[in-house]
Protein backbone atom coordinates (compact mmCIF):
# COMPACT_ATOMS: atom_id res chain seq x y z
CA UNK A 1 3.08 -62.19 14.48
CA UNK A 2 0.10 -60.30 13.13
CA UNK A 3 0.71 -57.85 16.90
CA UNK A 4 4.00 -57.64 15.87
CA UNK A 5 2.80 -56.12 12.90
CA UNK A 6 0.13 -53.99 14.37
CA UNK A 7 2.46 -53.01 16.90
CA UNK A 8 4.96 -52.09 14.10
CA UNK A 9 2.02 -49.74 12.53
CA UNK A 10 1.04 -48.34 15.32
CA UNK A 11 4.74 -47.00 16.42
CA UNK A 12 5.12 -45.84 12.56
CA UNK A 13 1.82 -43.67 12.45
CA UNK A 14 2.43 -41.94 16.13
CA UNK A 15 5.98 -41.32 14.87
CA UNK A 16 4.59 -39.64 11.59
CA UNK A 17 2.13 -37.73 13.70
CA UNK A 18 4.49 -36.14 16.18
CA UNK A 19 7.43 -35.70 13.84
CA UNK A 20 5.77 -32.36 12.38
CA UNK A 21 5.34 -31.63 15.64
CA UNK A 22 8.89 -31.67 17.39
CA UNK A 23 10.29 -30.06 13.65
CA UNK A 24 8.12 -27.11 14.77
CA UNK A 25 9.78 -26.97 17.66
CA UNK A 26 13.11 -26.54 16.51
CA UNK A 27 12.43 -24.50 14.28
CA UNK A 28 10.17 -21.69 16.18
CA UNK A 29 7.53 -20.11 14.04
CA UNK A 30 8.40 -16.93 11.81
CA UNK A 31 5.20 -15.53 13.29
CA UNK A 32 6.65 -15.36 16.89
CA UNK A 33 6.58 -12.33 18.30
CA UNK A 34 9.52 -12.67 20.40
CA UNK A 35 10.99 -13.35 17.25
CA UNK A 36 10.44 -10.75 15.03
CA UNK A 37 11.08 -7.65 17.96
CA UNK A 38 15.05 -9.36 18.02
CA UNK A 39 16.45 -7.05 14.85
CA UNK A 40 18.95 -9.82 14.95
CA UNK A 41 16.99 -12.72 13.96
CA UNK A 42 14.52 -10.51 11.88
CA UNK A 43 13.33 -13.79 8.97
CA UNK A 44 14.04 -12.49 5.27
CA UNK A 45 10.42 -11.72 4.45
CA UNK A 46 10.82 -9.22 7.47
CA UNK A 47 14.46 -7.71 6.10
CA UNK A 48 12.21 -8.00 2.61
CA UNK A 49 9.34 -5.62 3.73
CA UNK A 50 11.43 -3.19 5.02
CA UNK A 51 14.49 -2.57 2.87
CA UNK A 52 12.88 -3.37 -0.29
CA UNK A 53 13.83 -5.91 -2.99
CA UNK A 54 17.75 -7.22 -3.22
CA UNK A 55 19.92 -5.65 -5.50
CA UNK A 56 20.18 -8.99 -7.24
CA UNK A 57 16.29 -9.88 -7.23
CA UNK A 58 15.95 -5.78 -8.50
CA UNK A 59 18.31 -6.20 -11.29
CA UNK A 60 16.59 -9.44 -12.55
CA UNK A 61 13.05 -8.07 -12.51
CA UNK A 62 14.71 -4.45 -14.55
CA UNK A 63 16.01 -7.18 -16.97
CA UNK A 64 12.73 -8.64 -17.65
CA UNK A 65 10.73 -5.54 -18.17
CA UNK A 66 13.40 -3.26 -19.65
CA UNK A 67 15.08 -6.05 -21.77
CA UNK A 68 18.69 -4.74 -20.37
CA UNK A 69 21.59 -6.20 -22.05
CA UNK A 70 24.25 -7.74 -20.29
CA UNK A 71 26.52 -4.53 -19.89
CA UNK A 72 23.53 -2.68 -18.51
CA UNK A 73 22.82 -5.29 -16.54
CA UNK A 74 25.99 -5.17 -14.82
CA UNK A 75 25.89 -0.99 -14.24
CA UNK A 76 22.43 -1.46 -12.88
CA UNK A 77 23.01 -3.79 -10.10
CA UNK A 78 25.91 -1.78 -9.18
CA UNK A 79 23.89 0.94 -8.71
CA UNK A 80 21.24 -0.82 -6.68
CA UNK A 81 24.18 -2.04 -4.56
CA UNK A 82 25.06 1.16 -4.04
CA UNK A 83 21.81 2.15 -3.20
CA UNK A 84 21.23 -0.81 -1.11
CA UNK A 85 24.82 -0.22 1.17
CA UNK A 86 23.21 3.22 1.62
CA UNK A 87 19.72 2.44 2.90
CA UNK A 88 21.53 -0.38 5.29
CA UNK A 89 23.95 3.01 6.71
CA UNK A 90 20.77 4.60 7.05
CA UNK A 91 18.79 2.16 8.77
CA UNK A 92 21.51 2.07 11.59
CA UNK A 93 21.84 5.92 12.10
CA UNK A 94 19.44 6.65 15.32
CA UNK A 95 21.11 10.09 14.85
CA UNK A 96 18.04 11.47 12.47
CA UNK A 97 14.89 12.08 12.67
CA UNK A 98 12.47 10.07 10.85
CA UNK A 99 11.76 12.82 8.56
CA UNK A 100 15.30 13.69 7.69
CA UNK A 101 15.70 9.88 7.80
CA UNK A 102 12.75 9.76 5.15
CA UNK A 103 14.11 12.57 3.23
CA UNK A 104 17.35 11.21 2.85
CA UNK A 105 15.77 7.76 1.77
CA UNK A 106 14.07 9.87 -0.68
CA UNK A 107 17.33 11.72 -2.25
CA UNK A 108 19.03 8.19 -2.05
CA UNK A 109 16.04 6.85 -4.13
CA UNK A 110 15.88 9.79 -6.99
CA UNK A 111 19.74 9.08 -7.25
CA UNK A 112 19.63 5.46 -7.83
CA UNK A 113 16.65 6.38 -10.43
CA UNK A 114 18.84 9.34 -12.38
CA UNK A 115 21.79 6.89 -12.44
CA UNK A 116 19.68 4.13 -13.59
CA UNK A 117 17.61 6.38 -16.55
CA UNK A 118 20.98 7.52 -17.62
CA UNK A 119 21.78 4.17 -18.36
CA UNK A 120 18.89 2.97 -20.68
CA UNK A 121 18.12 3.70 -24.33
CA UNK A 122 15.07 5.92 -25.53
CA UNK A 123 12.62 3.23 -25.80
CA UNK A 124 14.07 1.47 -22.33
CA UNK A 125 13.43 5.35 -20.85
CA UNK A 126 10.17 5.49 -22.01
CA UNK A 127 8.92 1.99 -20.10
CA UNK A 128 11.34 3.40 -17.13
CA UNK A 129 9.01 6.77 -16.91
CA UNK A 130 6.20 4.97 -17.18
CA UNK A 131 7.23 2.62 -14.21
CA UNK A 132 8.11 5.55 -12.31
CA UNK A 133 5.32 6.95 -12.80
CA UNK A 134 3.37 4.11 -11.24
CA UNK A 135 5.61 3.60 -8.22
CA UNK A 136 4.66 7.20 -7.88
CA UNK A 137 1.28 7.00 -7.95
CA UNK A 138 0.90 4.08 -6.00
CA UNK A 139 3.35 5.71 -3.14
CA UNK A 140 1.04 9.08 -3.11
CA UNK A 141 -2.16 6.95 -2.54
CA UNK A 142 -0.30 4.89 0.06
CA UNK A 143 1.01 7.70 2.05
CA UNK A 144 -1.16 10.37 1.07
CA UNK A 145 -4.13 8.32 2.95
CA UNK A 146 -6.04 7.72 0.04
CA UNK A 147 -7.13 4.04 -1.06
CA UNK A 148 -4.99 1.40 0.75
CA UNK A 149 -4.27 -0.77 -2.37
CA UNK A 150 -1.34 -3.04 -2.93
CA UNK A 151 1.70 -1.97 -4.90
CA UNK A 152 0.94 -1.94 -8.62
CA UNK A 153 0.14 -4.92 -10.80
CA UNK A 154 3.55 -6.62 -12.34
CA UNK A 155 3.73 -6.24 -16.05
């Protein structure tokens, strides 16, 4: 009886031990290289990093910081979707170079932002230029090779 039991215990902790192991497996690792150079099967934190927040994710973080009401909300994520369908279109041309690619991500950007402004209230304006402002800074140290800091603190 009692190497029943240890038998039992023994089966039960060599099970626990490989289980993580054979769930790894099936599930290959997001740091895979293979995996990440297939465009396909890019993980979300990848599609994250490169086309920026979702619309939806965009909207709810505008919300919070420019207290939007529910009818802004709405016009806002339109326009992010908007903005969002047109960095996707973008993404796939191979016709452009990457600076007319970047340039036209720019104009795309400064769109999205005049459409957006247009839609807030003087005091919602105000905290938008200010954010702006910001993102702006933060871009020009980024790409102008000064300090390599992270984006700017959330508020």
């Amino acid at each position: 009886m009692i190497k029943q039991c240890l038998l039992v215990l023994v089966a039960a902790g060599a099970i626990s031990i490989a289980a993580p192991f054979a769930a790894a497996q099936d599930n290959p690792s997001q740091n895979s290289p293979s995996q990440n150079q297939n465009k396909d099967q890019q993980p979300s934190q990848e599609h994250h990093r490169h086309h920026g927040m979702d619309p939806d994710q965009r909207t709810q973080e505008l919300t919070r910081k420019l207290k939007l009401t529910t009818d802004q909300q709405a016009k806002v994520k339109d326009a992010l979707v908007s903005e969002h369908s047109q960095m996707e279109s973008l993404h796939q041309d191979n016709s452009l170079s990457q600076q007319d690619r970047r340039a036209k991500m720019m104009d795309i950007h400064k769109g999205t932002d005049t459409q957006i402004r247009a839609l807030l209230d003087s005091t919602q304006q105000k905290k938008w230029d200010e954010m702006q402002a910001k993102r702006e800074q933060w871009g020009s140290h980024r790409h102008g090779g000064g300090d390599q800091q992270g984006p700017p603190p959330q508020q």
